[in-house]
Protein backbone atom coordinates (compact mmCIF):
# COMPACT_ATOMS: atom_id res chain seq x y z
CA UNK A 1 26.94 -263.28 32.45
CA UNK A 2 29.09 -262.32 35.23
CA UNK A 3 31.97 -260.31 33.12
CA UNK A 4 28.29 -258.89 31.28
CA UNK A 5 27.17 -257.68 34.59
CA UNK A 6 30.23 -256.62 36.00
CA UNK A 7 30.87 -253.86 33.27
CA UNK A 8 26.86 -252.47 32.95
CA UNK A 9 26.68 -252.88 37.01
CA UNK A 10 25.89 -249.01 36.63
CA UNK A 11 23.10 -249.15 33.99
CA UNK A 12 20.28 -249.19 36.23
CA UNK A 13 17.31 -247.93 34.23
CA UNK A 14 16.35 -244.45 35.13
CA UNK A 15 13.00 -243.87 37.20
CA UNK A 16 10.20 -242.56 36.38
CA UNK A 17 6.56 -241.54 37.79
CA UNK A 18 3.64 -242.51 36.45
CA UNK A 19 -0.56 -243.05 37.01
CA UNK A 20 -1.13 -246.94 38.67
CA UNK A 21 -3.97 -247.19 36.26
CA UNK A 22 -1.22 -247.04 33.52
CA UNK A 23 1.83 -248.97 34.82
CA UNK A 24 0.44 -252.53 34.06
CA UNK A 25 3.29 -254.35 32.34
CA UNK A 26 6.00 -252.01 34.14
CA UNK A 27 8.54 -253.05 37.11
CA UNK A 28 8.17 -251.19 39.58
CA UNK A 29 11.19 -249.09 40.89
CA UNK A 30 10.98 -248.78 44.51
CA UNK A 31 9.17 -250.63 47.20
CA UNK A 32 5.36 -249.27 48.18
CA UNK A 33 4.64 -248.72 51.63
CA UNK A 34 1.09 -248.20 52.61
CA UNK A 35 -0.17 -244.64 54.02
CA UNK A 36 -3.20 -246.05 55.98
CA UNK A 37 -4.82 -249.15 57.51
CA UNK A 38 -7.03 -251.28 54.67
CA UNK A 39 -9.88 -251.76 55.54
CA UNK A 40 -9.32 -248.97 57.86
CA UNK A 41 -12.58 -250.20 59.22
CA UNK A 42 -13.94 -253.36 60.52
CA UNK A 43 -16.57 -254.45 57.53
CA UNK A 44 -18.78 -257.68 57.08
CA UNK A 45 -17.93 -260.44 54.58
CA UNK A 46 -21.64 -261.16 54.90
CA UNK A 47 -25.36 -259.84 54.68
CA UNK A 48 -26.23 -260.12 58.12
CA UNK A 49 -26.18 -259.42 61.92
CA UNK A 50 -23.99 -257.78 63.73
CA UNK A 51 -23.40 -258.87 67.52
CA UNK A 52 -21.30 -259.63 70.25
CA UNK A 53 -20.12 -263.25 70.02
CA UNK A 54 -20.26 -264.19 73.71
CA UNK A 55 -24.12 -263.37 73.37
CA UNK A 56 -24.43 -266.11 70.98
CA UNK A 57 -22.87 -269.13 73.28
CA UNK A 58 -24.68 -272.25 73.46
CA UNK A 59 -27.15 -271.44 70.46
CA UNK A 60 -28.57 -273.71 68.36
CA UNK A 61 -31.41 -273.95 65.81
CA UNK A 62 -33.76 -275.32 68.81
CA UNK A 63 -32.35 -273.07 71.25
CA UNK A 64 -32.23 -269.19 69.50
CA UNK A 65 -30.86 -266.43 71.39
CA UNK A 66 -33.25 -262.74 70.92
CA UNK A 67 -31.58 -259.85 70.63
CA UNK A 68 -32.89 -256.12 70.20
CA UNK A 69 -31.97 -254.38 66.60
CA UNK A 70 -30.76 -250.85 67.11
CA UNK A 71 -30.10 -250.05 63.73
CA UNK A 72 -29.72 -250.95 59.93
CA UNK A 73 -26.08 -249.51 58.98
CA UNK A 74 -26.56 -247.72 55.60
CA UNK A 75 -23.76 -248.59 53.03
CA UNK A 76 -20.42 -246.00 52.96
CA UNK A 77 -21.77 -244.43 56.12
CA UNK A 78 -20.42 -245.22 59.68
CA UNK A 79 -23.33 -246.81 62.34
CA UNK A 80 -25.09 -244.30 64.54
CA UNK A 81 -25.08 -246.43 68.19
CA UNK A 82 -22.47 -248.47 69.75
CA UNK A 83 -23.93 -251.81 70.11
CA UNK A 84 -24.46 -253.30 73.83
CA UNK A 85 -24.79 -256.97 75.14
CA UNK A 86 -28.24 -258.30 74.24
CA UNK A 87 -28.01 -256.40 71.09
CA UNK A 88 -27.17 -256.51 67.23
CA UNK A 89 -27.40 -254.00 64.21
CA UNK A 90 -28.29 -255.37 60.53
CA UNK A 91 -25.05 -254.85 58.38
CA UNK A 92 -24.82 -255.37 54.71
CA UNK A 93 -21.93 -257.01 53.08
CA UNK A 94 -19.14 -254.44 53.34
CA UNK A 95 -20.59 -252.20 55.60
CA UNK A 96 -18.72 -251.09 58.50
CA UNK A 97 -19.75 -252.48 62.13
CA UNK A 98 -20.79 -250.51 64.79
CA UNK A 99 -18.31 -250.18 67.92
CA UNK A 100 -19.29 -253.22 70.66
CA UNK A 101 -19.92 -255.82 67.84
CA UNK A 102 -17.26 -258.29 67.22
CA UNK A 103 -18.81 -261.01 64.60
CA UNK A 104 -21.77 -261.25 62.15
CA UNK A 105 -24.37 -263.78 62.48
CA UNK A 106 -24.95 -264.60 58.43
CA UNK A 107 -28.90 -263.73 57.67
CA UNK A 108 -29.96 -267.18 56.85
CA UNK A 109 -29.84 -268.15 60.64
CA UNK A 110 -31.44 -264.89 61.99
CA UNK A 111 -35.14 -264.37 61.72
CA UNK A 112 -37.57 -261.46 62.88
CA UNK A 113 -38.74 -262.03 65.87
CA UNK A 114 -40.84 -258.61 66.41
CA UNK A 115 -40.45 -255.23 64.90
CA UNK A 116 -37.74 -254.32 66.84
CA UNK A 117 -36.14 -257.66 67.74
CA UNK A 118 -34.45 -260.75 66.08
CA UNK A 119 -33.67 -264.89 66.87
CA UNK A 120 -30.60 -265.72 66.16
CA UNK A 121 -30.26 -269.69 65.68
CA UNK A 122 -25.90 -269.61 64.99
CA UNK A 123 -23.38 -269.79 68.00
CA UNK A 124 -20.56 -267.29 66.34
CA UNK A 125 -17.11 -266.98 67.88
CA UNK A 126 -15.09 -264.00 67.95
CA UNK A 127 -14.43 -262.44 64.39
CA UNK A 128 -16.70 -264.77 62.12
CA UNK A 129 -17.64 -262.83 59.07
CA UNK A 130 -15.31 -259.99 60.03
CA UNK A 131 -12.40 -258.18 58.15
CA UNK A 132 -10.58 -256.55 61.15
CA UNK A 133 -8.83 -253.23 60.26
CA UNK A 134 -5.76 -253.54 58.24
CA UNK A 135 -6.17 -257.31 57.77
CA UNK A 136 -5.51 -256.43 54.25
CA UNK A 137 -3.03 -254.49 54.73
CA UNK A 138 -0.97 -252.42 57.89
CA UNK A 139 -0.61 -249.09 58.22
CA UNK A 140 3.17 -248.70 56.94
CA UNK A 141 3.49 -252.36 55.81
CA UNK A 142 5.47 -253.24 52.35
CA UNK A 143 2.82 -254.18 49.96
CA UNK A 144 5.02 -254.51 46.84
CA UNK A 145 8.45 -254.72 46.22
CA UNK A 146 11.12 -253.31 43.93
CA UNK A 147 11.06 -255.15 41.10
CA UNK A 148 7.62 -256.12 41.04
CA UNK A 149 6.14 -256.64 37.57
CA UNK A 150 2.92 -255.18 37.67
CA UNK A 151 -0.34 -257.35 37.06
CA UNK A 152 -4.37 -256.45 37.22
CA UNK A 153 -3.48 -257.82 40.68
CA UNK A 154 -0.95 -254.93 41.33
CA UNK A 155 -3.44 -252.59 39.81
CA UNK A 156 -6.23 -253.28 42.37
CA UNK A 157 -3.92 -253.26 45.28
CA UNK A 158 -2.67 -249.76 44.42
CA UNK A 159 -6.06 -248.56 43.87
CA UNK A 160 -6.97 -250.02 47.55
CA UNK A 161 -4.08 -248.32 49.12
CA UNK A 162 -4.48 -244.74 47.18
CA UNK A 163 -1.65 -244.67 45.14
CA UNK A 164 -2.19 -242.27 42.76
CA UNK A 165 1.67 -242.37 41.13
CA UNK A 166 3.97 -244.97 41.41
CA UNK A 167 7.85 -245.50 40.41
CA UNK A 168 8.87 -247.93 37.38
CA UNK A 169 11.87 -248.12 35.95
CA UNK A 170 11.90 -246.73 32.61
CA UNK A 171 11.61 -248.81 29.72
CA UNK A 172 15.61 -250.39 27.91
CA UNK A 173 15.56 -248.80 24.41
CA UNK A 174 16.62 -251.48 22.03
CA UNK A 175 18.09 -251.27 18.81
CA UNK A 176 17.50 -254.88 16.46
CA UNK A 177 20.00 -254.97 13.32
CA UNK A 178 20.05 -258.45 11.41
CA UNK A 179 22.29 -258.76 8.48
CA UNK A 180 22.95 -261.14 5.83
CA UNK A 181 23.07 -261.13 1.94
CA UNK A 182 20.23 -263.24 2.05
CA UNK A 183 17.51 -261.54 4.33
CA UNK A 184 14.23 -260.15 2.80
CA UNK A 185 11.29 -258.91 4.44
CA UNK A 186 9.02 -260.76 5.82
CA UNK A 187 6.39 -259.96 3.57
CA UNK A 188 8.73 -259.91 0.53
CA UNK A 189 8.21 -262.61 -2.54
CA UNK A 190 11.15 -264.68 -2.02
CA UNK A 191 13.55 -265.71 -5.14
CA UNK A 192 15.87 -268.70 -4.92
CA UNK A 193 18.43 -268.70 -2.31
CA UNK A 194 16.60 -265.85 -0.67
CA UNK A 195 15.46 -266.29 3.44
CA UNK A 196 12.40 -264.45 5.00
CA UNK A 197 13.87 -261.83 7.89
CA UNK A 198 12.60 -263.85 11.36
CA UNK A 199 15.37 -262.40 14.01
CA UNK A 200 14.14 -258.88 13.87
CA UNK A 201 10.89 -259.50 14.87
CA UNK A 202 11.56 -262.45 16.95
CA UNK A 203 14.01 -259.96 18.98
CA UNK A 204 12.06 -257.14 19.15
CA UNK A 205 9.15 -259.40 20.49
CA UNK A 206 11.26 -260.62 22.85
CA UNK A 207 12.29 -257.34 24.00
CA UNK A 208 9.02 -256.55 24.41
CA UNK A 209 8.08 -259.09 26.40
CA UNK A 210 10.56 -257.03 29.29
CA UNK A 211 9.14 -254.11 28.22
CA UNK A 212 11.66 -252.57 25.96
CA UNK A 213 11.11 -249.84 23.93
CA UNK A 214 11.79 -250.61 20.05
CA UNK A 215 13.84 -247.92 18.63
CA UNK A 216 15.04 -249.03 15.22
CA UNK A 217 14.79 -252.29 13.18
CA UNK A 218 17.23 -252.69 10.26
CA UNK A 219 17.93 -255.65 7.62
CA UNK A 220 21.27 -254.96 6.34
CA UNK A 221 23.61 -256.48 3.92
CA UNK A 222 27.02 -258.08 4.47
CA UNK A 223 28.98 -254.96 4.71
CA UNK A 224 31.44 -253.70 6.84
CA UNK A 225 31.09 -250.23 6.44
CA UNK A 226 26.77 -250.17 6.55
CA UNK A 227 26.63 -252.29 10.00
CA UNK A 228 29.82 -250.00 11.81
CA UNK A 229 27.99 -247.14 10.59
CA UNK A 230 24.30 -248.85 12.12
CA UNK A 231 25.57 -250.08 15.24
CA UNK A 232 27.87 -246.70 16.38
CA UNK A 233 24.78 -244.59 15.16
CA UNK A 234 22.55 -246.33 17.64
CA UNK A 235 24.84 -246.42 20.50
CA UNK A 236 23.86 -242.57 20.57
CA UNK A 237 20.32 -243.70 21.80
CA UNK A 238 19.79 -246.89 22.38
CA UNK A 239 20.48 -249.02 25.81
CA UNK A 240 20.85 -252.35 23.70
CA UNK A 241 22.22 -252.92 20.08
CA UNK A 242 21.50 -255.96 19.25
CA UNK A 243 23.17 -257.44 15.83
CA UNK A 244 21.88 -260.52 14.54
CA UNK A 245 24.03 -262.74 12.33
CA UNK A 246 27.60 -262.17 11.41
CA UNK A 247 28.86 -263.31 14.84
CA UNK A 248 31.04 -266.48 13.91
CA UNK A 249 34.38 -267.01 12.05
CA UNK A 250 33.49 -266.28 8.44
CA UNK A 251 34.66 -264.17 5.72
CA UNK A 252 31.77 -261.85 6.47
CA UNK A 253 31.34 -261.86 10.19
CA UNK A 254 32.19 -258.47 11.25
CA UNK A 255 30.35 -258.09 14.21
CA UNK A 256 33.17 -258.97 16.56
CA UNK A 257 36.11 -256.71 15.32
CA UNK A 258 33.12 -253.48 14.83
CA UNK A 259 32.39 -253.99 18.36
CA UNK A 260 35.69 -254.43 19.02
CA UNK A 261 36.59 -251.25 18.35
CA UNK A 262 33.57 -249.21 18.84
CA UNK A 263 32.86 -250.45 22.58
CA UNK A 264 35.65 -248.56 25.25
CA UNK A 265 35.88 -251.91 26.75
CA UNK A 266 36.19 -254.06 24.08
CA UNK A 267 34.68 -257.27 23.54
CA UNK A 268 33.69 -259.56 26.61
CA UNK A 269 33.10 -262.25 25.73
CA UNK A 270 33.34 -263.67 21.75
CA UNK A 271 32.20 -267.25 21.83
CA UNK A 272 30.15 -268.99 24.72
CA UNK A 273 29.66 -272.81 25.73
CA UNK A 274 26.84 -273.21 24.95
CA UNK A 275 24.42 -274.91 22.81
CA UNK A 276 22.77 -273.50 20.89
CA UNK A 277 24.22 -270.19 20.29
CA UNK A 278 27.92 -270.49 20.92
CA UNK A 279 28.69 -267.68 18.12
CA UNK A 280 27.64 -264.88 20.72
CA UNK A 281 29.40 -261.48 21.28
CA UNK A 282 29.40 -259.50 24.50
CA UNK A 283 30.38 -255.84 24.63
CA UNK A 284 29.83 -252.73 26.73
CA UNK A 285 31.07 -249.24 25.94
CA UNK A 286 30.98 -247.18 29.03
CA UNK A 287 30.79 -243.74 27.15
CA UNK A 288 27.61 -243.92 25.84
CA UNK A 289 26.47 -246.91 28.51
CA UNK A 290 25.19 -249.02 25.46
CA UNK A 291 25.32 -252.88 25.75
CA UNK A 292 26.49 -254.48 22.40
CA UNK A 293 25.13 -257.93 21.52
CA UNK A 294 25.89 -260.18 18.79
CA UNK A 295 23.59 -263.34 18.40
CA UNK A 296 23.74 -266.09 16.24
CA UNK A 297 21.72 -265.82 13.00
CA UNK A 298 20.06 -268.89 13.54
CA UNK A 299 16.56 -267.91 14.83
CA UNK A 300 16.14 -270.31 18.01
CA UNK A 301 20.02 -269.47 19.02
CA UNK A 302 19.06 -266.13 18.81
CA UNK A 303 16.05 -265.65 21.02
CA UNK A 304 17.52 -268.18 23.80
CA UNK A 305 20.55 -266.28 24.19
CA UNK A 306 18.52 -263.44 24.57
CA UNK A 307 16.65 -264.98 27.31
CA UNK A 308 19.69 -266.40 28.90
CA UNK A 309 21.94 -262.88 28.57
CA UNK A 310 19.65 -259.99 28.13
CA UNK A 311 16.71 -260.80 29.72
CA UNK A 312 19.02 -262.04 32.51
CA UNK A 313 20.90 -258.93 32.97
CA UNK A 314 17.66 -256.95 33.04
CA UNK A 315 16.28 -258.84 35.39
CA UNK A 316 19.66 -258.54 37.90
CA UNK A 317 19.86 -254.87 37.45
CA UNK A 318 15.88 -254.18 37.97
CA UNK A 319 15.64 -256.73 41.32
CA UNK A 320 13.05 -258.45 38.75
CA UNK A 321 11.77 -262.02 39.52
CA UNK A 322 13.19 -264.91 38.02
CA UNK A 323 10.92 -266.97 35.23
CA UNK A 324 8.50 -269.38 36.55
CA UNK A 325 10.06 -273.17 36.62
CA UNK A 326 8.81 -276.30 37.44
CA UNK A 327 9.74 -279.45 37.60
CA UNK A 328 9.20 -282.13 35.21
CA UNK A 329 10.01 -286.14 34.30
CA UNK A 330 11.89 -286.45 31.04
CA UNK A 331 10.69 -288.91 28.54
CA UNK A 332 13.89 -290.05 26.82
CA UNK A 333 17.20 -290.28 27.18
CA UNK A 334 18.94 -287.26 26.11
CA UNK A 335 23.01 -286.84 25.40
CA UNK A 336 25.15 -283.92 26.65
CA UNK A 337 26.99 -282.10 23.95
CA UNK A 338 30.77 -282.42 25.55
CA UNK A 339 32.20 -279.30 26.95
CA UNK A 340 29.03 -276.75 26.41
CA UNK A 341 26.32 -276.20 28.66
CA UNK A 342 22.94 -277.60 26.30
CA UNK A 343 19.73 -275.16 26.92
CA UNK A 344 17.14 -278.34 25.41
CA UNK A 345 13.55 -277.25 24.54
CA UNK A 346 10.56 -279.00 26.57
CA UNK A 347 6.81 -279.67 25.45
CA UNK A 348 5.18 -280.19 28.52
CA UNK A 349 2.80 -283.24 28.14
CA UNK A 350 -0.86 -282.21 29.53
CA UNK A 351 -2.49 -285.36 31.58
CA UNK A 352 0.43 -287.37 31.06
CA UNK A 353 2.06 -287.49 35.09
CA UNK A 354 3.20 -290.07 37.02
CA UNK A 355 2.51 -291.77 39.99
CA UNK A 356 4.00 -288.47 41.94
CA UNK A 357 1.89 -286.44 39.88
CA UNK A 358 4.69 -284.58 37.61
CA UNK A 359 4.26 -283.44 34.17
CA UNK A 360 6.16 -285.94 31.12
CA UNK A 361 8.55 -283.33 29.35
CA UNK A 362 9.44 -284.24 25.76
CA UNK A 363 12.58 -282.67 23.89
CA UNK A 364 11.80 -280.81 21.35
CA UNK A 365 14.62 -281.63 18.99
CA UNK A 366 15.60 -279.96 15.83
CA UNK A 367 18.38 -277.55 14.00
CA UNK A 368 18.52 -274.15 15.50
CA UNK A 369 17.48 -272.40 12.20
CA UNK A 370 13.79 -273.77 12.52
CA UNK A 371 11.54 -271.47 14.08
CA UNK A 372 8.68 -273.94 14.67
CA UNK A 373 11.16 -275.65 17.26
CA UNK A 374 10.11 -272.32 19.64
CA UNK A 375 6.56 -272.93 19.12
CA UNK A 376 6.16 -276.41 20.31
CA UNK A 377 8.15 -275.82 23.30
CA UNK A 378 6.70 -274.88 26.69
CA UNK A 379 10.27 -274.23 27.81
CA UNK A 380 14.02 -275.39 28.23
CA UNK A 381 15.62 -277.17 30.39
CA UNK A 382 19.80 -276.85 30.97
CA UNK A 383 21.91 -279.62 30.97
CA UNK A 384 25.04 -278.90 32.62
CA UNK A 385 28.67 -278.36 30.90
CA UNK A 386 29.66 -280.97 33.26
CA UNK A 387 26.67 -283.30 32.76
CA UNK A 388 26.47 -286.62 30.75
CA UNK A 389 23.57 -285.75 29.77
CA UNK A 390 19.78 -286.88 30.81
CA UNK A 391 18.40 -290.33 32.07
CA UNK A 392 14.50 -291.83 30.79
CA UNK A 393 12.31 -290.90 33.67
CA UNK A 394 15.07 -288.00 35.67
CA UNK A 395 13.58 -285.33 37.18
CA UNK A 396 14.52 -282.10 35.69
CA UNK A 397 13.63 -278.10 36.15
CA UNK A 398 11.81 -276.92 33.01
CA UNK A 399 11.89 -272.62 32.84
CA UNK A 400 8.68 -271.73 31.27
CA UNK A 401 8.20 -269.58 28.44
């Protein structure tokens, strides 16, 4: 990770502009300082009177207070009078009180006393039922941050502050190659010894899950010449290339040596403790600022080293939060795997907690060439290189998917 970060510390994504109503999804690029005050006005939570609270001291529903009504405030209009002691002004939800008032008396404990008075059977203290100006948010106050993934929430925020623009970094442009001999398409009829194609569209799902704009997906076969010829053709326009299989020791595992020689820095990092996904290559070639992956061929290797590398090094270079975790008891004893940090899949158990109220997390075990292992598992957990491993009943922190 570090050496990864190190050499793209200078592939920040580039910024662009674009409507709120169409950044949901994005991260946004800069931080987002409100222009104005919201509410810029003091508004009622409530249907109801508007009054000066020290007029309504020592009232109860045996002892109401009368006050005079000046005025009904119409909705998206300001009030006409400024409201004096003995006084109030009828103010619908949302509408904006009138200068003197400083708390609503809900309708429900005001009644008409004449035509132009009411009883008011509530004692209110200062600022009940009131949103004072920029409660919500102060003039000139960070709202957002950089690196803010934007939500509905986001959305409605930056419609309340006026935002017609705002900056997001543009989206990675990723490049998924898988190869093997034995990869078909997904919706091919498979013959005997043949293998269904599940890392390109595992990868480019989990690319965009950041975001990432899919340029290119390729199946190719075990051969020098045709995956040199992929990868240095997509370095020309892609941020990530991203080469599925062919990472290990074999007679047929070119990945290393192509991006050996194609990236002006080399290889990283060829080999990783960790498991799964040990057979991973790191590269980064400066000229064309592309970063060079190799993941294991093994489907679940694959997409966790993705999330542990990629998605990582997005995340550091964008200011991006960090995936949700939370803590969990695990339900078994669980061995280390001597030397290599173990990244163990979790199925959080619903309803089953203990006595301190924490969720039961149950490995998911399995080889890393089923895919099913990913979809009974709520998220990993990492036992350390230096671990034993995991005790019945230890409290561990579960990243969630």
């Amino acid at each position: 990770r570090d050496k990864l970060l190190k050499a793209a510390a200078g592939k920040i994504p580039d910024i662009e502009y674009v409507s709120f109503d169409e950044s949901m999804g994005r991260i946004l690029a800069k931080d987002l300082l409100s222009k104005e005050n919201i509410p810029d006005f003091r508004k009622s939570t409530v249907d109801g009177y508007a009054v000066k609270a020290k007029d309504t001291q020592g009232v109860t529903e045996s002892i109401p207070v009368f006050l005079e009504v000046t005025e009904e405030v119409v909705m998206g209009k300001a009030p006409e009078k400024t409201l004096k002691s003995g006084q109030a002004a009828y103010v619908p939800t949302g509408g904006m009180l009138p200068d003197g008032a400083d708390a609503v008396v809900v309708m429900e404990y005001a009644e008409k006393f004449d035509e132009s008075s009411i009883a008011v059977y509530d004692s209110v203290s200062f600022g009940r039922n009131v949103i004072q100006i920029g409660e919500d948010i102060e003039q000139g106050q960070k709202f957002l941050k950089k690196g803010c993934k934007v939500r509905f929430q986001e959305i409605g925020v930056m419609s309340s502050a006026g935002f017609a623009e705002v900056p997001v970094f543009k989206p990675w442009k990723m490049t998924v190659i898988s190869t093997g001999d034995e990869l078909v398409d997904a919706l091919h009829t498979l013959e005997r010894g043949q293998t269904r194609d599940i890392n390109t569209y595992s990868l480019s799902a989990a690319g965009k899950k950041y975001g990432f704009e899919i340029l290119e997906q390729k199946v190719l076969k075990d051969s020098r010449e045709c995956i040199k010829e992929a990868i240095e053709g997509a370095m020309h326009e892609s941020d990530i290339v991203i080469v599925s299989g062919g990472s290990s020791q074999g007679d047929k595992d070119y990945t290393a040596g192509i991006m050996d020689e194609l990236a002006s820095c080399g290889v990283l990092t060829h080999g990783i403790a960790l498991k799964p996904g040990k057979p991973t290559i790191l590269a980064y070639d400066e000229n064309t600022q592309t970063v060079l992956t190799g993941l294991p061929g093994h489907p679940v290797a694959a997409v966790l080293v993705f999330e542990l590398i990629i998605a990582w090094l997005y995340r550091k270079l964008t200011g991006s939060c960090e995936p949700l975790k939370t803590s969990a008891r695990i339900s078994e004893n669980v061995s280390a795997a001597g030397g290599k940090t173990v990244c163990l899949l979790v199925e959080l158990e619903e309803g089953e907690k203990g006595e301190d109220g924490i969720c039961i997390a149950r490995p998911v075990f399995g080889k890393s060439g089923l895919m099913t292992m990913m979809t009974k598992a709520d998220g990993y957990t990492l036992i350390d290189v230096n671990d034993e491993g995991l005790a019945k009943d230890e409290i561990v922190q579960v990243t969630l998917f």
